[in-house]
PDB file of N, CA and C in Angstrom:
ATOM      1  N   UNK A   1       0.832  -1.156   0.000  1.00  0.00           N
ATOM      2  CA  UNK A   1       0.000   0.000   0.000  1.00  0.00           C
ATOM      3  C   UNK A   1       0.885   1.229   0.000  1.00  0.00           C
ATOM      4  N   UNK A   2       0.467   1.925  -0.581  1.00  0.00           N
ATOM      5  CA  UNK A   2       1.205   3.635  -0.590  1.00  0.00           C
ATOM      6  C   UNK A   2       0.945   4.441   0.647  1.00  0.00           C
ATOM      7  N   UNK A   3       1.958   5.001   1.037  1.00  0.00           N
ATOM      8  CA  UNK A   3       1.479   5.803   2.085  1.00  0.00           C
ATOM      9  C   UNK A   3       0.209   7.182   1.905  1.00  0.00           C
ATOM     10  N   UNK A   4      -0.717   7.091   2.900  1.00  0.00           N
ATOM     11  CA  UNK A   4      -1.487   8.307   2.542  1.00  0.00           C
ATOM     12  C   UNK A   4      -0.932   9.755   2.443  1.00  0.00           C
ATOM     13  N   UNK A   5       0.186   9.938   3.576  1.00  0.00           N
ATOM     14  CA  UNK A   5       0.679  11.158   3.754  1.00  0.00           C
ATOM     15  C   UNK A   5       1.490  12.001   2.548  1.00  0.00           C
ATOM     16  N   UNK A   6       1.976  10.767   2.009  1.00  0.00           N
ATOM     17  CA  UNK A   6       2.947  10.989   0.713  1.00  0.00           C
ATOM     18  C   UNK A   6       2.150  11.661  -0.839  1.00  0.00           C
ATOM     19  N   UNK A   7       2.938  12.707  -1.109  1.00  0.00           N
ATOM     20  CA  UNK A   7       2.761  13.170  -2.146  1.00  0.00           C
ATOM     21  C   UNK A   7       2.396  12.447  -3.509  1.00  0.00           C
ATOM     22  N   UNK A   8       1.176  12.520  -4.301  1.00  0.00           N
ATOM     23  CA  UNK A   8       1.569  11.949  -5.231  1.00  0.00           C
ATOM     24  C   UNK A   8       2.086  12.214  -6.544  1.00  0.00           C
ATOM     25  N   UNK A   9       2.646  11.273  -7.108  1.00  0.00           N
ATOM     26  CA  UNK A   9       3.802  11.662  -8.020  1.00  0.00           C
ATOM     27  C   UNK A   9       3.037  12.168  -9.104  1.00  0.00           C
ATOM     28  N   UNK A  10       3.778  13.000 -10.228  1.00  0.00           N
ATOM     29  CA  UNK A  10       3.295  13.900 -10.970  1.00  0.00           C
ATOM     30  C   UNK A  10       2.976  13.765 -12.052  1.00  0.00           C
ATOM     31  N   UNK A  11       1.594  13.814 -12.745  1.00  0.00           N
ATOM     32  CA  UNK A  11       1.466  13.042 -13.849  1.00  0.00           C
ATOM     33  C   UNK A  11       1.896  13.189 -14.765  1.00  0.00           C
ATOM     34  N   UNK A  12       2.069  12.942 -15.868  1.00  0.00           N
ATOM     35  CA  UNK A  12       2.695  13.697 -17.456  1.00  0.00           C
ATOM     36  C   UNK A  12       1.873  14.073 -17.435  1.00  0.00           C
ATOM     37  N   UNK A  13       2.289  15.474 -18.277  1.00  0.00           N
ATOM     38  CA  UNK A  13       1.207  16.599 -18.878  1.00  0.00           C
ATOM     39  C   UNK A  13       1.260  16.007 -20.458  1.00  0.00           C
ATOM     40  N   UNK A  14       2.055  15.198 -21.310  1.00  0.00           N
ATOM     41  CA  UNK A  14       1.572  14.656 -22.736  1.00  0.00           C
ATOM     42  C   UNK A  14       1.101  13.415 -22.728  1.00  0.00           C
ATOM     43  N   UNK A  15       0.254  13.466 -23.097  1.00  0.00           N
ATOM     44  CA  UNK A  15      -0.455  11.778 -23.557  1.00  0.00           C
ATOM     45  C   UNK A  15      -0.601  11.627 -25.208  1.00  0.00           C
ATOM     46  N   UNK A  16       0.260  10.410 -25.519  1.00  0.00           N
ATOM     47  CA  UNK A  16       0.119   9.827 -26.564  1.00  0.00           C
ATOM     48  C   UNK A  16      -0.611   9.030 -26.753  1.00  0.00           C
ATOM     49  N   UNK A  17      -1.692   8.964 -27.695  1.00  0.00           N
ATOM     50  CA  UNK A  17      -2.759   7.830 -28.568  1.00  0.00           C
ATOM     51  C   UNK A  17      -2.132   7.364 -29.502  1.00  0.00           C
ATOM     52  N   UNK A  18      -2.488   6.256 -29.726  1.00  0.00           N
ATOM     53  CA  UNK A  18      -1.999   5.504 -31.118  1.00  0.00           C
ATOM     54  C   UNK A  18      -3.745   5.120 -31.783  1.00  0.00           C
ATOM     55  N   UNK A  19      -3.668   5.655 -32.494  1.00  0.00           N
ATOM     56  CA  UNK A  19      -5.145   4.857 -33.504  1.00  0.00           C
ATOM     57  C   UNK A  19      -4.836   4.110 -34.392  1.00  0.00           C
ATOM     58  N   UNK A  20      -5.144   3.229 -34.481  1.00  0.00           N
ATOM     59  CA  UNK A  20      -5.275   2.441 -35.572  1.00  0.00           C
ATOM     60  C   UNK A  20      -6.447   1.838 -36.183  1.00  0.00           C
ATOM     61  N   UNK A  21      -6.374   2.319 -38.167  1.00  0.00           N
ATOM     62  CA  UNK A  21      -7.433   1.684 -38.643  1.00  0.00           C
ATOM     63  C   UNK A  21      -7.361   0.792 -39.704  1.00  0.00           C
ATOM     64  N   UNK A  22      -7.884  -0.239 -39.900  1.00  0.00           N
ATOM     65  CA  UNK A  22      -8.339  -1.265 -40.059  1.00  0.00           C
ATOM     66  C   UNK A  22      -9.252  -1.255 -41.066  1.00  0.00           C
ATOM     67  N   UNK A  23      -9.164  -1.376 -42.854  1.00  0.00           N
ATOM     68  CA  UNK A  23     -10.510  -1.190 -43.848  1.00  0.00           C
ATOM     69  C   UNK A  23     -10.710  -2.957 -43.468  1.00  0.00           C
ATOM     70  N   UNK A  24     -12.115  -2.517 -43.309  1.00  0.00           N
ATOM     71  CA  UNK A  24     -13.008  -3.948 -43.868  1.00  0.00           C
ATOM     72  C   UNK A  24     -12.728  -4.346 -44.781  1.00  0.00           C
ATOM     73  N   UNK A  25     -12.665  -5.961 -44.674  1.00  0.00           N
ATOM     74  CA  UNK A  25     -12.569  -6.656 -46.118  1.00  0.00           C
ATOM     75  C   UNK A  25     -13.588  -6.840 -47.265  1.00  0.00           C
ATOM     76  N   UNK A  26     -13.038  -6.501 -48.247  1.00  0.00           N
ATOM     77  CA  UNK A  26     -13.981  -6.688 -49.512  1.00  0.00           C
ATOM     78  C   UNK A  26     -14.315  -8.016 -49.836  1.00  0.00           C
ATOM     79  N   UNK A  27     -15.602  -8.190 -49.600  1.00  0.00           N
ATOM     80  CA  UNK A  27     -16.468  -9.861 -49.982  1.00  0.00           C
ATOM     81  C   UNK A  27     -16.749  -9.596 -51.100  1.00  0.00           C
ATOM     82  N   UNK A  28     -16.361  -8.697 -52.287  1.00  0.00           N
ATOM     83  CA  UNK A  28     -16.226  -9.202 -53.819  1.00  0.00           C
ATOM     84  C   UNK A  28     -17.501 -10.234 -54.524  1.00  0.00           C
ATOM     85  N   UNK A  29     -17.973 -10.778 -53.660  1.00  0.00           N
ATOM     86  CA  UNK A  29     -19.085 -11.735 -53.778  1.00  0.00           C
ATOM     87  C   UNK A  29     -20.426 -11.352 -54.955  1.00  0.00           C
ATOM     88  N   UNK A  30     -20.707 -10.455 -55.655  1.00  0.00           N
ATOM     89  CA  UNK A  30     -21.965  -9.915 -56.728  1.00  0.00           C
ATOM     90  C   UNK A  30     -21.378  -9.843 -58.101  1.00  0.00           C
ATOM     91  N   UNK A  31     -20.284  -9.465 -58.363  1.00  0.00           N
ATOM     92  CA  UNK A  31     -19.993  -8.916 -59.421  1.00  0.00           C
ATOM     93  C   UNK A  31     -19.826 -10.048 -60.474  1.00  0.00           C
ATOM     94  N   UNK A  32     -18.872 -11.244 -59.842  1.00  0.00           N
ATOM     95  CA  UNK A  32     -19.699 -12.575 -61.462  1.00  0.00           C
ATOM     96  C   UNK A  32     -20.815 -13.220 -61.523  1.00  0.00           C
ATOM     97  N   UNK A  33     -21.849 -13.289 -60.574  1.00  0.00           N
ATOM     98  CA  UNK A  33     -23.045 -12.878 -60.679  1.00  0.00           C
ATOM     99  C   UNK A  33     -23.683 -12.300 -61.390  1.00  0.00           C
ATOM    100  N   UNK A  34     -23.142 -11.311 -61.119  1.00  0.00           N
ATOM    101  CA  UNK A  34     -24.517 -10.177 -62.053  1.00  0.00           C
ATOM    102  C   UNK A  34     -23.912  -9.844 -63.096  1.00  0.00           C
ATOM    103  N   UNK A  35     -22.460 -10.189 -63.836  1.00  0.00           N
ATOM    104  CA  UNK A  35     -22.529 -10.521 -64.795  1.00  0.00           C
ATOM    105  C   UNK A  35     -22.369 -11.370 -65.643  1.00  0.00           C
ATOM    106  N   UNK A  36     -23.274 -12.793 -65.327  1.00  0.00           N
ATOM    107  CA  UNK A  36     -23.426 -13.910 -65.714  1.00  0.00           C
ATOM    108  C   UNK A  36     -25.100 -13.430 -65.947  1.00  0.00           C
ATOM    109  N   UNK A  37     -25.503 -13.165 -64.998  1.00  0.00           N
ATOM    110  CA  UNK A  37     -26.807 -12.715 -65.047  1.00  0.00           C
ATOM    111  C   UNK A  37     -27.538 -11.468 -66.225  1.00  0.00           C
ATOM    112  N   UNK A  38     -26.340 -10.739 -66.495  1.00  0.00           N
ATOM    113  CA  UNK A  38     -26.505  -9.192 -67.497  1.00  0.00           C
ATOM    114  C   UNK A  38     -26.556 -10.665 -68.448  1.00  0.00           C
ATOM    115  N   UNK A  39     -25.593 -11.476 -68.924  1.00  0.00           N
ATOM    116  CA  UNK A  39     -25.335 -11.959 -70.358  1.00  0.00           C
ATOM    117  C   UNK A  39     -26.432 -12.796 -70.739  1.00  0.00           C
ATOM    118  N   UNK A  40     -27.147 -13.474 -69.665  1.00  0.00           N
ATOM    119  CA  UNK A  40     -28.161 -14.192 -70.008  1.00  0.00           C
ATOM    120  C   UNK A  40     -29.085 -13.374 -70.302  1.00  0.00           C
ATOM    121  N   UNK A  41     -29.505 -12.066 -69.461  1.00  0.00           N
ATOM    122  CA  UNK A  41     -30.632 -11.359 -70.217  1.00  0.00           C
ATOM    123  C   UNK A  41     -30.218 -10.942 -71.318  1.00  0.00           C
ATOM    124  N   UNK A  42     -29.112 -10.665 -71.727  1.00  0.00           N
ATOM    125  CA  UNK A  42     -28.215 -10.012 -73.062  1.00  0.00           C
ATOM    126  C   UNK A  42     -29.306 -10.799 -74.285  1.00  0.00           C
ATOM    127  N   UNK A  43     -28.592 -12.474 -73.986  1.00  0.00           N
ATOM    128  CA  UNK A  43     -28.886 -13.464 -74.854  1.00  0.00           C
ATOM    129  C   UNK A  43     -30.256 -13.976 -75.034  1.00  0.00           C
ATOM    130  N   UNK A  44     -31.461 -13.270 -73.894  1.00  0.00           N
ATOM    131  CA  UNK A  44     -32.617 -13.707 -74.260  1.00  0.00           C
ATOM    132  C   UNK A  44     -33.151 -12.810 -74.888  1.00  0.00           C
ATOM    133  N   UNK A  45     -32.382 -11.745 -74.950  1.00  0.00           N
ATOM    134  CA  UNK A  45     -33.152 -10.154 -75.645  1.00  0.00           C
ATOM    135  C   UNK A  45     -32.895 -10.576 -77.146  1.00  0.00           C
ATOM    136  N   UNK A  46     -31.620 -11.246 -77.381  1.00  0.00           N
ATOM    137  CA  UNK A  46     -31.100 -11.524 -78.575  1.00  0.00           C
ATOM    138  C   UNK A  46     -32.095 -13.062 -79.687  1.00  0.00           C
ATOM    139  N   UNK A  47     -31.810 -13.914 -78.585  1.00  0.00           N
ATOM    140  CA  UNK A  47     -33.445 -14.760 -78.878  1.00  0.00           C
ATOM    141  C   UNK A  47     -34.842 -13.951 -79.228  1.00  0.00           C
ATOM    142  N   UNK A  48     -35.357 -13.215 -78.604  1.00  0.00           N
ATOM    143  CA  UNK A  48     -36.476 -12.796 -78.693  1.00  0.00           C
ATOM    144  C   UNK A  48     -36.762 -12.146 -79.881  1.00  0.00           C
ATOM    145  N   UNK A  49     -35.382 -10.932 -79.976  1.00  0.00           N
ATOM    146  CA  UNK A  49     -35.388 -10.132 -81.191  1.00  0.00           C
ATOM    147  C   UNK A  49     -35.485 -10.517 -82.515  1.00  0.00           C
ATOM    148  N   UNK A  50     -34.715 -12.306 -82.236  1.00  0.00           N
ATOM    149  CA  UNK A  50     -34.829 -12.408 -83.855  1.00  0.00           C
ATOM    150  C   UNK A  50     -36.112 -13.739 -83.800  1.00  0.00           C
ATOM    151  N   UNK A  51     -36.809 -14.405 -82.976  1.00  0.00           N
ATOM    152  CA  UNK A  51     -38.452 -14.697 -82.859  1.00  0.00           C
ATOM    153  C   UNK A  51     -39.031 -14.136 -83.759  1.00  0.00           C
ATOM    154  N   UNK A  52     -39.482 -12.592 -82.504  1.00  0.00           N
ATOM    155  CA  UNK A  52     -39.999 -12.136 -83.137  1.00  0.00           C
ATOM    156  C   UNK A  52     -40.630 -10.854 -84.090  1.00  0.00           C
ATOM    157  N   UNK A  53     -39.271 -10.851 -84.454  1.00  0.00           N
ATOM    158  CA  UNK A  53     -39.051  -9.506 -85.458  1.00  0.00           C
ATOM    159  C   UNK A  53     -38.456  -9.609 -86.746  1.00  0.00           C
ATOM    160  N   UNK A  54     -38.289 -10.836 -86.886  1.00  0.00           N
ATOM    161  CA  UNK A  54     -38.207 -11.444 -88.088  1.00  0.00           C
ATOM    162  C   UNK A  54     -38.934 -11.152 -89.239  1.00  0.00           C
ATOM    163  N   UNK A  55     -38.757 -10.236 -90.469  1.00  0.00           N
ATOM    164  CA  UNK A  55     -39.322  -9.753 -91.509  1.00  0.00           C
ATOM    165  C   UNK A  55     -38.829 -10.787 -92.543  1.00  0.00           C
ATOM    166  N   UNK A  56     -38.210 -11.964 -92.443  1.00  0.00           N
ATOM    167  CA  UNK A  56     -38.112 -12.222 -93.629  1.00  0.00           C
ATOM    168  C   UNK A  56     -39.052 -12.732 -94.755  1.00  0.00           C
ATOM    169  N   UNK A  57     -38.720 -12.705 -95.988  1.00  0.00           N
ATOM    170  CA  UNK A  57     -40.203 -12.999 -96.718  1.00  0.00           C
ATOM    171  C   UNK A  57     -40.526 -14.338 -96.708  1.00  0.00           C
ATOM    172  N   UNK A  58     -41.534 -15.119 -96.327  1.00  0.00           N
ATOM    173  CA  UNK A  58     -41.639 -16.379 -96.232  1.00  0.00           C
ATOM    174  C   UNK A  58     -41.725 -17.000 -97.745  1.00  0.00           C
ATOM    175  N   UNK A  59     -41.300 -18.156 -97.804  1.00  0.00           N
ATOM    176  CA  UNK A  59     -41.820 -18.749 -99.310  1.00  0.00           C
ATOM    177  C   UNK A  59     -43.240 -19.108 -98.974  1.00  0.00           C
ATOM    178  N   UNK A  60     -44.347 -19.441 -99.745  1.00  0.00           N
ATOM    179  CA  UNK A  60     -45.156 -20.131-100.465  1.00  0.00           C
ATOM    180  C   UNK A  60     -45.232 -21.295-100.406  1.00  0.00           C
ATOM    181  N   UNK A  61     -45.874 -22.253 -99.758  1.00  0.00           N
ATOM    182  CA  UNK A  61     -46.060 -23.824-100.101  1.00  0.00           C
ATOM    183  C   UNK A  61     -46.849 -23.898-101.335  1.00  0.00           C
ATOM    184  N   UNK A  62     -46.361 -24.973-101.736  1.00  0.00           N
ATOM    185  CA  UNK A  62     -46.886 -25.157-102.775  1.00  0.00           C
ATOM    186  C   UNK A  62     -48.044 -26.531-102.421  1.00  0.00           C
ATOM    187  N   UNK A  63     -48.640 -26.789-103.227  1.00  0.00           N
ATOM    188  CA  UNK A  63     -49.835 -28.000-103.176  1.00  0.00           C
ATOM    189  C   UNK A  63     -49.818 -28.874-102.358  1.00  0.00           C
ATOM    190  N   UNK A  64     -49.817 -28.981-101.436  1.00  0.00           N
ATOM    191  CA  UNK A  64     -49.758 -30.227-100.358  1.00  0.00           C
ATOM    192  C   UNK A  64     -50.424 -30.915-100.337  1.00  0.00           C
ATOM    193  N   UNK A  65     -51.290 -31.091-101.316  1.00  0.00           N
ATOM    194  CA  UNK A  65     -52.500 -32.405-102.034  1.00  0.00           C
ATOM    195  C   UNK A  65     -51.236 -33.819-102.270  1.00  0.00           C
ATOM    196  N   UNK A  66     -51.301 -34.616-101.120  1.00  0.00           N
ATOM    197  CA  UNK A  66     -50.100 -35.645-101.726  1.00  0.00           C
ATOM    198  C   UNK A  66     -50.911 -36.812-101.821  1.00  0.00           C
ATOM    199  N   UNK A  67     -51.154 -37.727-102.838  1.00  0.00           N
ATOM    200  CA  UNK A  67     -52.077 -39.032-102.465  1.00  0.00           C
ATOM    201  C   UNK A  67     -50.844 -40.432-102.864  1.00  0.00           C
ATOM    202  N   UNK A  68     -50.484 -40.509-101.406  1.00  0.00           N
ATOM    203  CA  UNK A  68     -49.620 -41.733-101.710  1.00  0.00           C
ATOM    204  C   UNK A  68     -50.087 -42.778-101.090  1.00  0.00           C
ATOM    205  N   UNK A  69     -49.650 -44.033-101.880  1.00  0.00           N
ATOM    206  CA  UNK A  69     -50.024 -45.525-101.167  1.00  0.00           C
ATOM    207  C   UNK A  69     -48.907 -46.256-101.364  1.00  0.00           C
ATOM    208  N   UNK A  70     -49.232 -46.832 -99.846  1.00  0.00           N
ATOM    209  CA  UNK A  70     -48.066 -47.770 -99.638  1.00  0.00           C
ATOM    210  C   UNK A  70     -48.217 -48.781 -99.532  1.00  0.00           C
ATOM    211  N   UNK A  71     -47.680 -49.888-100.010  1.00  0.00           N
ATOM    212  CA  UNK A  71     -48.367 -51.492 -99.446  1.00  0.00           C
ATOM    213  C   UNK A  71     -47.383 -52.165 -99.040  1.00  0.00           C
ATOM    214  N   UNK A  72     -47.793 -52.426 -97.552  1.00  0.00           N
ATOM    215  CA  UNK A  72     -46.618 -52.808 -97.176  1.00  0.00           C
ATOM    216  C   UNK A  72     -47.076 -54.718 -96.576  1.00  0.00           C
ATOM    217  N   UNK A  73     -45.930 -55.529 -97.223  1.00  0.00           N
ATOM    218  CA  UNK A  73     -46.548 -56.965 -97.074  1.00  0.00           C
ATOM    219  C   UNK A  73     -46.326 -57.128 -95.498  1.00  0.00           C
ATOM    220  N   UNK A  74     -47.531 -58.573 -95.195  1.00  0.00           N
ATOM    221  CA  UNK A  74     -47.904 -58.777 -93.760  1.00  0.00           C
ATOM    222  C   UNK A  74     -46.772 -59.573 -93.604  1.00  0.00           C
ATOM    223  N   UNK A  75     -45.971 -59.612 -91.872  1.00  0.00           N
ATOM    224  CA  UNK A  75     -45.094 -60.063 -91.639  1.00  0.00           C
ATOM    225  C   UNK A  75     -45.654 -61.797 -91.484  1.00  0.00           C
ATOM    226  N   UNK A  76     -44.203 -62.687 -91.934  1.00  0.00           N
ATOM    227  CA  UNK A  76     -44.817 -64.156 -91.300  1.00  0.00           C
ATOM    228  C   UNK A  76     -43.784 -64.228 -90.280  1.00  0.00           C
ATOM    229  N   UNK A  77     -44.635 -65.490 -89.375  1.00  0.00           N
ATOM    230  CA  UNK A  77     -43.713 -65.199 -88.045  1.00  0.00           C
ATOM    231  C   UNK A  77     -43.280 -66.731 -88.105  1.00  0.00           C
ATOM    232  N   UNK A  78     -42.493 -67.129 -88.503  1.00  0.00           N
ATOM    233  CA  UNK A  78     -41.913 -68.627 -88.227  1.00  0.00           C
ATOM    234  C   UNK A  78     -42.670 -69.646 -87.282  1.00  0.00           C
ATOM    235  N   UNK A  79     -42.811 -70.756 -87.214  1.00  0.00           N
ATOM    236  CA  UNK A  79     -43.297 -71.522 -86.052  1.00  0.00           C
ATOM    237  C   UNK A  79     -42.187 -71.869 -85.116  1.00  0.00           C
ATOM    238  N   UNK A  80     -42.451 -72.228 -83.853  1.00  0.00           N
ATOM    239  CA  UNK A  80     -41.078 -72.040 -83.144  1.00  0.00           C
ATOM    240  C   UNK A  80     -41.764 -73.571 -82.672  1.00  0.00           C
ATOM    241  N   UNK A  81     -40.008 -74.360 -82.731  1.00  0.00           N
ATOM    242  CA  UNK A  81     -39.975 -75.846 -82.565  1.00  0.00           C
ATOM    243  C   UNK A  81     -40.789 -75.831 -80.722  1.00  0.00           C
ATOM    244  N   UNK A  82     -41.343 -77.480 -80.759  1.00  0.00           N
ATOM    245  CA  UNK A  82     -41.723 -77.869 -79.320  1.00  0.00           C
ATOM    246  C   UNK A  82     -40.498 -77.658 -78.289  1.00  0.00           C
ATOM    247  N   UNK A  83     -40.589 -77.082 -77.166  1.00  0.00           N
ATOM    248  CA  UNK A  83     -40.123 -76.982 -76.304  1.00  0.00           C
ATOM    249  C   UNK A  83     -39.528 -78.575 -75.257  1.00  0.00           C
ATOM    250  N   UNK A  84     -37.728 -78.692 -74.941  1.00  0.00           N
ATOM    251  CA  UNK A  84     -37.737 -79.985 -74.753  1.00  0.00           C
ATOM    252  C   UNK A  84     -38.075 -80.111 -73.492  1.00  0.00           C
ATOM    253  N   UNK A  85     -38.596 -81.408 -73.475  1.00  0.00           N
ATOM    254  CA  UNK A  85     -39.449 -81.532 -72.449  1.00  0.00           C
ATOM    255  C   UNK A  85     -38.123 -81.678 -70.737  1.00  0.00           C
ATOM    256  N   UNK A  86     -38.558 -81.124 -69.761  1.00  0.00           N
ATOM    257  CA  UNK A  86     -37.752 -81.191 -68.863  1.00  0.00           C
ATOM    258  C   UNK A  86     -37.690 -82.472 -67.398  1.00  0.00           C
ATOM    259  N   UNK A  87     -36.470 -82.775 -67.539  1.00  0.00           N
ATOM    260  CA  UNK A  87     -36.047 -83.968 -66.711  1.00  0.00           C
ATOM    261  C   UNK A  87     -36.642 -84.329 -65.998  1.00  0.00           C
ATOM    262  N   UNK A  88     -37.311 -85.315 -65.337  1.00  0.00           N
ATOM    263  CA  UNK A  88     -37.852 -85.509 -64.046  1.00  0.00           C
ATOM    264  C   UNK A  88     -36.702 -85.733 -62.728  1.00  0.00           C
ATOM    265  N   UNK A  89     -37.278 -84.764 -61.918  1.00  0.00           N
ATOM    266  CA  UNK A  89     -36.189 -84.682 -60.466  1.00  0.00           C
ATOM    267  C   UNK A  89     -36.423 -85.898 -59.620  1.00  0.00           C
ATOM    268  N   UNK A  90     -35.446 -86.195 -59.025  1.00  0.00           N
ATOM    269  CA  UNK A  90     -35.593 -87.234 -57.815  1.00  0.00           C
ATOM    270  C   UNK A  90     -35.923 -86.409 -56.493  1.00  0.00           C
ATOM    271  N   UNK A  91     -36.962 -87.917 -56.193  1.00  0.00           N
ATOM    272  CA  UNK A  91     -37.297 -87.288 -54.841  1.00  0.00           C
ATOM    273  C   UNK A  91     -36.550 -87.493 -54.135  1.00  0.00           C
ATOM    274  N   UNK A  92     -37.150 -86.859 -52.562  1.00  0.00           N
ATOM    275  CA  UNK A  92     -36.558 -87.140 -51.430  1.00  0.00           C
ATOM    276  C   UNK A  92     -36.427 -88.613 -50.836  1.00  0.00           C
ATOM    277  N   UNK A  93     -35.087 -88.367 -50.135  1.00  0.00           N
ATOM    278  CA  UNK A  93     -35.463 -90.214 -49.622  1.00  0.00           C
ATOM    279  C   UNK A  93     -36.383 -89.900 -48.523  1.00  0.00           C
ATOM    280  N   UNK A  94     -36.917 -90.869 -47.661  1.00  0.00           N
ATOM    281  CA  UNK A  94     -37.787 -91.197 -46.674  1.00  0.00           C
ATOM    282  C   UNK A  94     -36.834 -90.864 -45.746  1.00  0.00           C
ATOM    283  N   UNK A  95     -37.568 -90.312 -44.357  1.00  0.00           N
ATOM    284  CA  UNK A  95     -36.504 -90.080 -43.196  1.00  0.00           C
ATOM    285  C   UNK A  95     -36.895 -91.603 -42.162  1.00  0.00           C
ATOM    286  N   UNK A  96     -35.396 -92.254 -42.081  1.00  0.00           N
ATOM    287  CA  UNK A  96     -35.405 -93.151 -41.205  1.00  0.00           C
ATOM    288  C   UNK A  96     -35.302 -93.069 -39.517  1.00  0.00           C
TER     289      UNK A  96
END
């Protein structure tokens, strides 16, 4: 313990701070995103545009009256041989 009677010692009259700062880190995280996202709308604008804005001049069908016949012969299906007849199994013996 310090004595009460005793003087106390004298404070500095300068005080030094140190600050220090610190930038937050950049989470970078949107930007290939959204432009993966710009290119797909890019490419559906580009789909759409040529859908449906397409002026080109169409051809003309011509007669689609087609009368075709086909004859096509009936299949034959082979006869398939008798099936061989299967072994007869032995029985069980009798329990003695």
């Amino acid at each position: 313990m310090t004595d009460p009677n005793m003087v106390p010692p004298e404070r500095p009259t300068e005080v030094h701070h140190t600050t220090v700062n610190v930038a937050p880190e950049k989470s970078g995280g949107g930007g290939g995103a959204a432009l993966i996202i710009g290119a797909l709308f890019v490419i559906a604008l580009i789909i759409a545009a040529v859908l449906f804005l397409n002026n080109a001049p169409s051809q003309e069908a011509g007669d689609t009256n087609l009368d075709v016949n086909i004859d096509v012969p009936t299949p034959s299906v082979p006869e398939l041989p008798d099936a061989p007849r299967l072994p007869e199994l032995p029985s069980p013996a009798p329990a003695q």
